[in-house]
PDB file of N, CA and C in Angstrom:
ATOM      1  N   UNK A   1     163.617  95.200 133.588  1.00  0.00           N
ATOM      2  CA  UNK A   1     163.976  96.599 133.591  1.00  0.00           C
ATOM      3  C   UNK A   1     163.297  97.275 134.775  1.00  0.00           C
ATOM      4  N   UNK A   2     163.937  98.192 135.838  1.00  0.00           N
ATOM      5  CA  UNK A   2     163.676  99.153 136.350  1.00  0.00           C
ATOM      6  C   UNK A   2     162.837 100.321 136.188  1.00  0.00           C
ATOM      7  N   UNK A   3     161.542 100.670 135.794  1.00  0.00           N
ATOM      8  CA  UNK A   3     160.792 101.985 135.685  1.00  0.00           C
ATOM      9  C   UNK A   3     161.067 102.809 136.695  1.00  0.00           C
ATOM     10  N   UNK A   4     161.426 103.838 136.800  1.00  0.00           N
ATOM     11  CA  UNK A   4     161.240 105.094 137.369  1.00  0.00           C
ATOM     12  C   UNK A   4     159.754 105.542 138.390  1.00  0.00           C
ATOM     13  N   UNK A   5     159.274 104.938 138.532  1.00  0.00           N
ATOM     14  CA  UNK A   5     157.407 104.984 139.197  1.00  0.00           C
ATOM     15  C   UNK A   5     157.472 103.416 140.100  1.00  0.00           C
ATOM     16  N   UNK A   6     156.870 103.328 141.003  1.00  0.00           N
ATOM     17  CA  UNK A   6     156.218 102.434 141.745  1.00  0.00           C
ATOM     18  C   UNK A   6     154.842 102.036 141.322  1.00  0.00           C
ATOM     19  N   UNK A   7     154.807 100.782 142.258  1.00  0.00           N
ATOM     20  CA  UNK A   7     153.512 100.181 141.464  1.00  0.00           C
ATOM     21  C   UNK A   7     152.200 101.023 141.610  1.00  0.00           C
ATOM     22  N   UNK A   8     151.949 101.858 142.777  1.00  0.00           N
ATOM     23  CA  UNK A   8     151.161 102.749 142.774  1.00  0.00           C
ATOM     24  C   UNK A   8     151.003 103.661 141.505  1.00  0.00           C
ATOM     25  N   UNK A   9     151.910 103.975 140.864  1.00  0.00           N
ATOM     26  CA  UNK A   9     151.849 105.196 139.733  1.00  0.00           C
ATOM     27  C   UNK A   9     151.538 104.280 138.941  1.00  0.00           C
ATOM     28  N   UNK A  10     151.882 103.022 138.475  1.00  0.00           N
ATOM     29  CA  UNK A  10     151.638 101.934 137.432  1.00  0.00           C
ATOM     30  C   UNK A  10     150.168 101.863 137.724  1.00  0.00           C
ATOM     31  N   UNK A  11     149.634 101.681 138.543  1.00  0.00           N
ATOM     32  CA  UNK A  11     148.287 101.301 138.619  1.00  0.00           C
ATOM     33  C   UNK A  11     146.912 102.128 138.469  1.00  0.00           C
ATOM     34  N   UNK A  12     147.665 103.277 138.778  1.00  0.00           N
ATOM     35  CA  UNK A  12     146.869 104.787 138.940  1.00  0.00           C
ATOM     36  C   UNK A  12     146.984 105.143 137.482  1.00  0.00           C
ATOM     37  N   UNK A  13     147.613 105.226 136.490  1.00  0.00           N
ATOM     38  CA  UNK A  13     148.099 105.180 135.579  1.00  0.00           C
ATOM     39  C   UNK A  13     147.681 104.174 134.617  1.00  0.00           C
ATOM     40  N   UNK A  14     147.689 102.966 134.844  1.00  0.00           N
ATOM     41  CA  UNK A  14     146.124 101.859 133.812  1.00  0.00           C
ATOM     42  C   UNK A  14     144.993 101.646 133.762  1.00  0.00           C
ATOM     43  N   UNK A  15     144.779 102.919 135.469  1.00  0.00           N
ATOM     44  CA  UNK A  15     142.808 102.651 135.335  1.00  0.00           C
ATOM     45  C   UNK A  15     143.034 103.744 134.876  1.00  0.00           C
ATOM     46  N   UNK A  16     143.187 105.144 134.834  1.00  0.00           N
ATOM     47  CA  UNK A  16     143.171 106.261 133.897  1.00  0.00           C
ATOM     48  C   UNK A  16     142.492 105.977 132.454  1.00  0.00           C
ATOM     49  N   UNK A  17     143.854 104.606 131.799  1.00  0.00           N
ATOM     50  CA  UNK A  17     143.596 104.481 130.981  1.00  0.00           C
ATOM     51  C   UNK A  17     142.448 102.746 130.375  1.00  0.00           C
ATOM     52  N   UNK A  18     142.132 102.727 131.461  1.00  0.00           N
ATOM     53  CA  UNK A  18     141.227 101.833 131.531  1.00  0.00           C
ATOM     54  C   UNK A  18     141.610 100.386 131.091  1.00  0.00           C
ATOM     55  N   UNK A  19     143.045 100.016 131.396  1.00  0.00           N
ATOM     56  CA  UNK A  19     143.606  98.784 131.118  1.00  0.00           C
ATOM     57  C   UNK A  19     143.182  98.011 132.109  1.00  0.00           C
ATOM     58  N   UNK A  20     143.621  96.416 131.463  1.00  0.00           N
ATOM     59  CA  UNK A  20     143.210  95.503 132.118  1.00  0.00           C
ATOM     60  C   UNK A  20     145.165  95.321 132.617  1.00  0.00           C
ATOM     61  N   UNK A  21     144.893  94.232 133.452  1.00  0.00           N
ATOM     62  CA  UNK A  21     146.091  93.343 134.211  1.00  0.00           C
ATOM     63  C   UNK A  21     147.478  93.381 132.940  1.00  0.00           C
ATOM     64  N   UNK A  22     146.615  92.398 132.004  1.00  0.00           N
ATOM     65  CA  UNK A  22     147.586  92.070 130.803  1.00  0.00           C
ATOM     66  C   UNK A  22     147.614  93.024 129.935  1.00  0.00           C
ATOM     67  N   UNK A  23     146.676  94.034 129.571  1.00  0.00           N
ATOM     68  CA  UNK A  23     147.106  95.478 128.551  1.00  0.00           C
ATOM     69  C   UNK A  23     148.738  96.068 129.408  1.00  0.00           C
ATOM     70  N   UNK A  24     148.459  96.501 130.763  1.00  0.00           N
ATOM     71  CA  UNK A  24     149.569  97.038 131.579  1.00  0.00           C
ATOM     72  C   UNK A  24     150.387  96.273 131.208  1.00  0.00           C
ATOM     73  N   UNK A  25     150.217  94.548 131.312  1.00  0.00           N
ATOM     74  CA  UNK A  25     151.860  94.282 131.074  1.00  0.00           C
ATOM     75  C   UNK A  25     152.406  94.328 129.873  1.00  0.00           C
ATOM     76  N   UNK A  26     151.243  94.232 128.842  1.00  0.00           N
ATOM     77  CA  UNK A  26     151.553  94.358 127.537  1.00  0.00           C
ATOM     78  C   UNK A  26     152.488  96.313 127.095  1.00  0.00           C
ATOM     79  N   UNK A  27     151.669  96.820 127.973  1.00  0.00           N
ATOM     80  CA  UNK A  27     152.269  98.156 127.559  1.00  0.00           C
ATOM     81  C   UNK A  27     153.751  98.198 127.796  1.00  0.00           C
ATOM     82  N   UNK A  28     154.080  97.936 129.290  1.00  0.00           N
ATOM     83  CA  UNK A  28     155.308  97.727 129.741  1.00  0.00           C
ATOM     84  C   UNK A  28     156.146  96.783 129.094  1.00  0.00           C
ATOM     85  N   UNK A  29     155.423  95.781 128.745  1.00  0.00           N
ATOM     86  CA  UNK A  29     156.538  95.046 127.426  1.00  0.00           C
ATOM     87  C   UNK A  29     157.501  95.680 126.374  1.00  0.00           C
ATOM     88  N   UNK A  30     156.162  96.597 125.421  1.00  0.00           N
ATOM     89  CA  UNK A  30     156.238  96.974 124.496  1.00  0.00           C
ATOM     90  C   UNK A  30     157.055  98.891 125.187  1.00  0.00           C
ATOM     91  N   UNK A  31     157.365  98.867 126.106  1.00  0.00           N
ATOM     92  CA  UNK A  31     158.099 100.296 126.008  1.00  0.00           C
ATOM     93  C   UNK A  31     159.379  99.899 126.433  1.00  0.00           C
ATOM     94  N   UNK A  32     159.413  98.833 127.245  1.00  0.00           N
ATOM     95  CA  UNK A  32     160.818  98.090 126.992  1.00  0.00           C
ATOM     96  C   UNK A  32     161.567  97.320 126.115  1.00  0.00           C
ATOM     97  N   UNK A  33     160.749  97.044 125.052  1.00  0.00           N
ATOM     98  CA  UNK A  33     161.343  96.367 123.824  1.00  0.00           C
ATOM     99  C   UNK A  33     161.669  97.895 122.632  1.00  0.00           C
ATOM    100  N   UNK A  34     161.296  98.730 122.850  1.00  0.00           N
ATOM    101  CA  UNK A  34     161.191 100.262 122.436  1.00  0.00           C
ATOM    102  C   UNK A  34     162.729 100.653 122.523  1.00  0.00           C
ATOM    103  N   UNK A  35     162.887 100.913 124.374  1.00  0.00           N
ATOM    104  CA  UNK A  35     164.033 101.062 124.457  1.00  0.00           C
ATOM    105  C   UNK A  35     165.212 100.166 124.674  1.00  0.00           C
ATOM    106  N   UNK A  36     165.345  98.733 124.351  1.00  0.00           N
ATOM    107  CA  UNK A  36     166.072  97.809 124.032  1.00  0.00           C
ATOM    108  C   UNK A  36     166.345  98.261 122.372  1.00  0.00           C
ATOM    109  N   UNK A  37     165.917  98.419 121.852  1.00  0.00           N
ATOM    110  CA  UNK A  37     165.557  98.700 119.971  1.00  0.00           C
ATOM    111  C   UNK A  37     166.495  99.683 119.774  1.00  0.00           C
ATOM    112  N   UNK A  38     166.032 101.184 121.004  1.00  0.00           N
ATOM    113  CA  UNK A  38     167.243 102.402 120.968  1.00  0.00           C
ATOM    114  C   UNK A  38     168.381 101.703 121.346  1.00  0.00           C
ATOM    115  N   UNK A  39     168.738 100.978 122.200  1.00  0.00           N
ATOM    116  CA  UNK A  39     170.133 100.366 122.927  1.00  0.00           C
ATOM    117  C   UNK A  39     170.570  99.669 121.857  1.00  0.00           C
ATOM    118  N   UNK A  40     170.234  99.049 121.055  1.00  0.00           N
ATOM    119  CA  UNK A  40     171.077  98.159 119.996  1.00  0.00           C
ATOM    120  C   UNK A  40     171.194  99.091 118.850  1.00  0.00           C
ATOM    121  N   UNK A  41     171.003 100.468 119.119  1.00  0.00           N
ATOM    122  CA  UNK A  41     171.037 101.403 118.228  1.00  0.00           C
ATOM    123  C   UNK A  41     171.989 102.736 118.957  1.00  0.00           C
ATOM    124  N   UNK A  42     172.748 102.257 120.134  1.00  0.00           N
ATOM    125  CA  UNK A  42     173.189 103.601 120.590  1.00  0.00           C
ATOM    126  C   UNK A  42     174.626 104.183 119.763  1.00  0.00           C
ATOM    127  N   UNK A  43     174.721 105.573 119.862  1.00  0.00           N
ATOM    128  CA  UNK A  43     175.850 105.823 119.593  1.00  0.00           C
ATOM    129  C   UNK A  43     177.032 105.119 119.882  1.00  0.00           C
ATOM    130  N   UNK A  44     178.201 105.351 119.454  1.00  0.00           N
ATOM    131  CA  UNK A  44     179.733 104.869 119.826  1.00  0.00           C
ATOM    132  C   UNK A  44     180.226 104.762 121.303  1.00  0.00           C
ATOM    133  N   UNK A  45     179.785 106.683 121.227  1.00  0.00           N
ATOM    134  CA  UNK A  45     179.873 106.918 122.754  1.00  0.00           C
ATOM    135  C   UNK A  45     179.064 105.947 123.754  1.00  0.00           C
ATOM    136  N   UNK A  46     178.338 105.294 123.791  1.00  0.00           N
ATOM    137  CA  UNK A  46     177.654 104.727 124.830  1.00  0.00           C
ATOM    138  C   UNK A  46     178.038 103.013 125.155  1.00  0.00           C
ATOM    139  N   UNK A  47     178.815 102.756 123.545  1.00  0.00           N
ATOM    140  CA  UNK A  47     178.552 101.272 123.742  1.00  0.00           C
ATOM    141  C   UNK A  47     179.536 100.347 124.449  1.00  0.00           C
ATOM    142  N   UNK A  48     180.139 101.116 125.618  1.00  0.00           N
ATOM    143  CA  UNK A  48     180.311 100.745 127.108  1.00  0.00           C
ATOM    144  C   UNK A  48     179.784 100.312 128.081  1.00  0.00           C
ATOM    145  N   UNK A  49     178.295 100.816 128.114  1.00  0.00           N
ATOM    146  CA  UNK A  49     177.625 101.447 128.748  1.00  0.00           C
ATOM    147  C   UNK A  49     175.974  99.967 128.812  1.00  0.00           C
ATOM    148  N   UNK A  50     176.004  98.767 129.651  1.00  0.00           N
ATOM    149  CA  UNK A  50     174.851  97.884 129.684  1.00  0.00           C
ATOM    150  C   UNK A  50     173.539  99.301 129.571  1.00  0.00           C
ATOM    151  N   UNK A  51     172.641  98.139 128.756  1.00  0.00           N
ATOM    152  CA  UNK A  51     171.235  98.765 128.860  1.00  0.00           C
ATOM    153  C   UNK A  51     170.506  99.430 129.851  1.00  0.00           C
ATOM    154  N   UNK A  52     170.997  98.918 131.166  1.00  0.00           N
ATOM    155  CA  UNK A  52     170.255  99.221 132.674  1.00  0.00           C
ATOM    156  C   UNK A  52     171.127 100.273 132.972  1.00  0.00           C
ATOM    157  N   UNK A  53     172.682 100.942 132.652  1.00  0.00           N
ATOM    158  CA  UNK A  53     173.363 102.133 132.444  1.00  0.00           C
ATOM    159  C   UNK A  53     172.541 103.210 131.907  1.00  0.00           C
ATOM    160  N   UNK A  54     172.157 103.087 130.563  1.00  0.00           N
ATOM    161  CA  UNK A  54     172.136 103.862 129.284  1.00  0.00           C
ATOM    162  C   UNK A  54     170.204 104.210 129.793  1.00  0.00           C
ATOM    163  N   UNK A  55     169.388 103.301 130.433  1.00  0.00           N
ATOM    164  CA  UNK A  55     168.429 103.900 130.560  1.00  0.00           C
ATOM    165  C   UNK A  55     167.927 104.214 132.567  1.00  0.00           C
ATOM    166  N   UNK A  56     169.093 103.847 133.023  1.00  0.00           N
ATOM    167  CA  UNK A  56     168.697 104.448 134.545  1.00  0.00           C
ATOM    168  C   UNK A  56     168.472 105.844 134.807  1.00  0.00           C
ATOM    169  N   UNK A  57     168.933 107.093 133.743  1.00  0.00           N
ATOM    170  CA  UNK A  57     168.398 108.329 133.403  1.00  0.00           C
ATOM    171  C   UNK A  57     167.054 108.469 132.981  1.00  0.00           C
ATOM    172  N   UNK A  58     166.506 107.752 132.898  1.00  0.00           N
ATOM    173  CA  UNK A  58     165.303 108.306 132.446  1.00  0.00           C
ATOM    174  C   UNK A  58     163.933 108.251 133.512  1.00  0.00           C
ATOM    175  N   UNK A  59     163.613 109.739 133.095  1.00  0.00           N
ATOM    176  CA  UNK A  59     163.072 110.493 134.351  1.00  0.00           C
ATOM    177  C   UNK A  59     161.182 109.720 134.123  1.00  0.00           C
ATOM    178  N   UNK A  60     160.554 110.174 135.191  1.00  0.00           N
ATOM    179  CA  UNK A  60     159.348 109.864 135.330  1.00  0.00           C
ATOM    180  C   UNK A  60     158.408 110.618 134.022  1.00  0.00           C
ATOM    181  N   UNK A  61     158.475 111.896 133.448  1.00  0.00           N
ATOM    182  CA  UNK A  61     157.900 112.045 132.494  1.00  0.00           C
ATOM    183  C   UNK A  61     158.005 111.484 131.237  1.00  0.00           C
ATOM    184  N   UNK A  62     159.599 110.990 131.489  1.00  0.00           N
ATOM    185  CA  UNK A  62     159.756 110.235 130.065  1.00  0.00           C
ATOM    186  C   UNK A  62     158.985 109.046 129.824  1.00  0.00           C
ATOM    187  N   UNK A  63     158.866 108.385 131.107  1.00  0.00           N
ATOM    188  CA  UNK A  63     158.002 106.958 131.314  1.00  0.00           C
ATOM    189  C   UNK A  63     156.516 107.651 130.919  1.00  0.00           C
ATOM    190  N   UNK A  64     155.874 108.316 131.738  1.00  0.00           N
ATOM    191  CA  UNK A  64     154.587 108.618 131.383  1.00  0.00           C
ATOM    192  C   UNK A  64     154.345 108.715 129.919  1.00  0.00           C
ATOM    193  N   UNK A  65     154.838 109.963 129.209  1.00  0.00           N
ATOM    194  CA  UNK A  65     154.479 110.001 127.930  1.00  0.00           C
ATOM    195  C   UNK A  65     154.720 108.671 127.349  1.00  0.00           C
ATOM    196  N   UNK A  66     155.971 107.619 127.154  1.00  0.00           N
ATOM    197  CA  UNK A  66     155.522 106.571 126.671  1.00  0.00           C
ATOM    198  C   UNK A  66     154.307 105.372 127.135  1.00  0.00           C
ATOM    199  N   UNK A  67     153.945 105.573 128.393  1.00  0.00           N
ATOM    200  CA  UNK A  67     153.176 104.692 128.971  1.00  0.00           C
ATOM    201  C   UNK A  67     151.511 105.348 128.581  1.00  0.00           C
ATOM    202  N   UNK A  68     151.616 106.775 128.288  1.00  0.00           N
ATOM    203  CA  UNK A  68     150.330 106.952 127.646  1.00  0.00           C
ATOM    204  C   UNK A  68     150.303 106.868 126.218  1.00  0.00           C
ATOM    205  N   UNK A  69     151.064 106.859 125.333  1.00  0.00           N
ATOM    206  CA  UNK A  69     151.117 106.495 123.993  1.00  0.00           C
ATOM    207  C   UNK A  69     150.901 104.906 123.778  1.00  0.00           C
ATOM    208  N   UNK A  70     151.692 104.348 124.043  1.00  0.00           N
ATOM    209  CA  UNK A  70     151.803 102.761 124.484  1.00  0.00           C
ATOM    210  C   UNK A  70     150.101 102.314 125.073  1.00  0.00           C
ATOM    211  N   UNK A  71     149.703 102.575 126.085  1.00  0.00           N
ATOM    212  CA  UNK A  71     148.945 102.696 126.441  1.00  0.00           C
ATOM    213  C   UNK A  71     147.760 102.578 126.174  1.00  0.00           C
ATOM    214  N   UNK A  72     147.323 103.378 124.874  1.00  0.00           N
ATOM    215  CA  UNK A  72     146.073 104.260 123.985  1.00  0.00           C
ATOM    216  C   UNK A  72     146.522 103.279 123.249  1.00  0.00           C
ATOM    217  N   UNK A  73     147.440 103.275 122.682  1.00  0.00           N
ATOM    218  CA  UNK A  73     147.105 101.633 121.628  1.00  0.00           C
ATOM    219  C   UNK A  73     146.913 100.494 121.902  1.00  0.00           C
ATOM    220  N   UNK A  74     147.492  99.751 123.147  1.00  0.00           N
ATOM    221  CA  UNK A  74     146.894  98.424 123.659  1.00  0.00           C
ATOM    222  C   UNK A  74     145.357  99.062 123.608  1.00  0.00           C
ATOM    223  N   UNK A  75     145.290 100.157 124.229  1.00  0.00           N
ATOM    224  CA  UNK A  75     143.435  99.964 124.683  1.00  0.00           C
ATOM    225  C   UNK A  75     142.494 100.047 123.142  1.00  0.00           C
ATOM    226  N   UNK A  76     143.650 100.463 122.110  1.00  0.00           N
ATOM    227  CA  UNK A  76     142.572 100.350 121.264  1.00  0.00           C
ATOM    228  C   UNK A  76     142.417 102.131 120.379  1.00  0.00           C
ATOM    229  N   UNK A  77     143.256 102.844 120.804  1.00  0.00           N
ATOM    230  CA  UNK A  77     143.053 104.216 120.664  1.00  0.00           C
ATOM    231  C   UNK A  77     144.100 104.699 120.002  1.00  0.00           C
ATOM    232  N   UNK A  78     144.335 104.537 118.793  1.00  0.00           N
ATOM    233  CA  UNK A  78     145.363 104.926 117.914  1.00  0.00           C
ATOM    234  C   UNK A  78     145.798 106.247 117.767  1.00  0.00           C
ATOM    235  N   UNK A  79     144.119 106.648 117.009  1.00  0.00           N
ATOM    236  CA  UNK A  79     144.712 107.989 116.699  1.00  0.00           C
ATOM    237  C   UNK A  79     145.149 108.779 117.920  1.00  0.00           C
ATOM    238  N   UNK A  80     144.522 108.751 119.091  1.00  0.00           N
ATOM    239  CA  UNK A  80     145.057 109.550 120.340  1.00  0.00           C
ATOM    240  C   UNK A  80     146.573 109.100 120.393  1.00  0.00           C
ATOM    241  N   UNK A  81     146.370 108.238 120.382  1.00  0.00           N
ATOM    242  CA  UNK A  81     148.327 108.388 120.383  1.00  0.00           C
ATOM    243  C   UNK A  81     148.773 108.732 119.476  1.00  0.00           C
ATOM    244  N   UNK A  82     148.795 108.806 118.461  1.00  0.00           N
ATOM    245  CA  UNK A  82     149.207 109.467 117.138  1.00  0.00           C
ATOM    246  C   UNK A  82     149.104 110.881 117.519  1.00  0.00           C
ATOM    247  N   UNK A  83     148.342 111.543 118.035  1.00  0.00           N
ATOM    248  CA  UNK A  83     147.723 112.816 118.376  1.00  0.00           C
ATOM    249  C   UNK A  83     149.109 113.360 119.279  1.00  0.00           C
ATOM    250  N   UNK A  84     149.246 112.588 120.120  1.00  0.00           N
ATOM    251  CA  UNK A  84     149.725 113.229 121.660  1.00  0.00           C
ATOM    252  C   UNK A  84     151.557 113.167 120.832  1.00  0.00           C
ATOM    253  N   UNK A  85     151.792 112.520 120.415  1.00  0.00           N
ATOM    254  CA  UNK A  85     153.011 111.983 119.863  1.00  0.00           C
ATOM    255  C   UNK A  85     153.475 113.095 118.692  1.00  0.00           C
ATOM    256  N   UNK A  86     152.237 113.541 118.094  1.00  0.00           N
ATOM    257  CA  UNK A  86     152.657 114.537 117.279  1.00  0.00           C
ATOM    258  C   UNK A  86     152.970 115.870 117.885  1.00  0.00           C
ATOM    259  N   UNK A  87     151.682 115.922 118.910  1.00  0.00           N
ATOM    260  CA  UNK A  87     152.220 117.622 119.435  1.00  0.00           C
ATOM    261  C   UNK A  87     153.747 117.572 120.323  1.00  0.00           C
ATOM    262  N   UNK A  88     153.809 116.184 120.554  1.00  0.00           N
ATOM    263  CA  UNK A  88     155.393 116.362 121.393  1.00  0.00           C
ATOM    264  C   UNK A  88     155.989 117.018 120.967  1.00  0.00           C
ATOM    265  N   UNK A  89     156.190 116.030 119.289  1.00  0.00           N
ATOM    266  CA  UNK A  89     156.738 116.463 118.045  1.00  0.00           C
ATOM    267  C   UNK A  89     157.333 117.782 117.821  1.00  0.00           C
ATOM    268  N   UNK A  90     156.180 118.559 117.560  1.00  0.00           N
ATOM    269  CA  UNK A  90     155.768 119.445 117.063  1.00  0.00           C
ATOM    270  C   UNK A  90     155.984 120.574 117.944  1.00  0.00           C
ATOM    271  N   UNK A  91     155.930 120.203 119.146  1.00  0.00           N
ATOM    272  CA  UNK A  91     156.856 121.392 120.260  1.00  0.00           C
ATOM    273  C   UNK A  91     158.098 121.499 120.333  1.00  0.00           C
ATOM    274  N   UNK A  92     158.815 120.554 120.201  1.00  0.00           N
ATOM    275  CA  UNK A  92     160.821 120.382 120.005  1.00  0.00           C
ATOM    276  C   UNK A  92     160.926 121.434 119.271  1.00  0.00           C
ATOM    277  N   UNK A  93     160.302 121.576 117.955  1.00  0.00           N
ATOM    278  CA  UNK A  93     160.896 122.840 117.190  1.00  0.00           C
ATOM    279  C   UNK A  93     160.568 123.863 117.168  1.00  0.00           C
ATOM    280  N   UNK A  94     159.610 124.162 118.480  1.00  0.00           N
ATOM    281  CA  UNK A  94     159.014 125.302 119.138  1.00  0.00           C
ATOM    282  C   UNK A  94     159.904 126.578 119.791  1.00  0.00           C
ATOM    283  N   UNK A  95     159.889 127.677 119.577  1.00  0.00           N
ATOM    284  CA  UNK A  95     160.681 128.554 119.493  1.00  0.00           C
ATOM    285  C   UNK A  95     160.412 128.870 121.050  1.00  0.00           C
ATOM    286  N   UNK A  96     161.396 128.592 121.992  1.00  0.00           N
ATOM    287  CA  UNK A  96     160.825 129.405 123.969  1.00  0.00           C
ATOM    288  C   UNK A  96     159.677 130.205 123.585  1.00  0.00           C
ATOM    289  N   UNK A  97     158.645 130.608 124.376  1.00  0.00           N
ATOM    290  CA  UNK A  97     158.091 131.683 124.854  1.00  0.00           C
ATOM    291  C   UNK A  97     158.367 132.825 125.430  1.00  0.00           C
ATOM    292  N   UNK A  98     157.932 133.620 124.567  1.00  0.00           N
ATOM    293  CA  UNK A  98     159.161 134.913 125.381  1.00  0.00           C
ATOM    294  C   UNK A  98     158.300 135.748 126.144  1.00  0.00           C
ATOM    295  N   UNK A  99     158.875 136.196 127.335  1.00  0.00           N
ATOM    296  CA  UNK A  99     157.987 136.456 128.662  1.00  0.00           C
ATOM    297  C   UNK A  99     157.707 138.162 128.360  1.00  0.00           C
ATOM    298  N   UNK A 100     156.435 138.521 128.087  1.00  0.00           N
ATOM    299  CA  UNK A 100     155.935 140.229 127.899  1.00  0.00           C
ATOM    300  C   UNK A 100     156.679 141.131 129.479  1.00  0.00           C
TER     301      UNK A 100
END
């Protein structure tokens, strides 16, 4: 699979989180078996549409937030991902901010 980031952002991005060689590849495994999981799960509408179609949209923040969730659990850090995953959550049904 194709990520959206170069190896520079990959790398800048596992000492952050203080991975080793194989946590990184382990993370990247596990966010591509994620969205393989959504693909054998897509709507009607899509199922035209190869896997490398259906996820060449997806933008660089989308990678980050899974690569720091993903991430915090190879290293060992659950609840932080549990944490970060909830406020995502928990903002979707967040009403705009309305500007004074």
């Amino acid at each position: 699979m194709k990520f959206p980031v170069d190896e520079t952002t990959l790398t800048s991005w596992s000492s952050l989180l203080g991975l080793t060689e194989d946590q990184t590849a382990a993370t990247l495994r596990h966010i591509e078996e994620t969205l393989r999981l959504g693909y054998a799960h897509r709507p009607t509408a899509l199922r035209l549409l190869t896997f490398d179609e259906v996820t060449a949209g997806m933008d660089i923040d989308e990678l980050a937030l899974m690569f720091l969730t993903s991430g915090l659990r190879v290293a060992g850090h659950h609840e932080a991902a549990h944490a970060i995953e909830m406020r995502v959550f928990i903002a979707q049904f967040k009403p705009p901010r309305q500007s004074d």
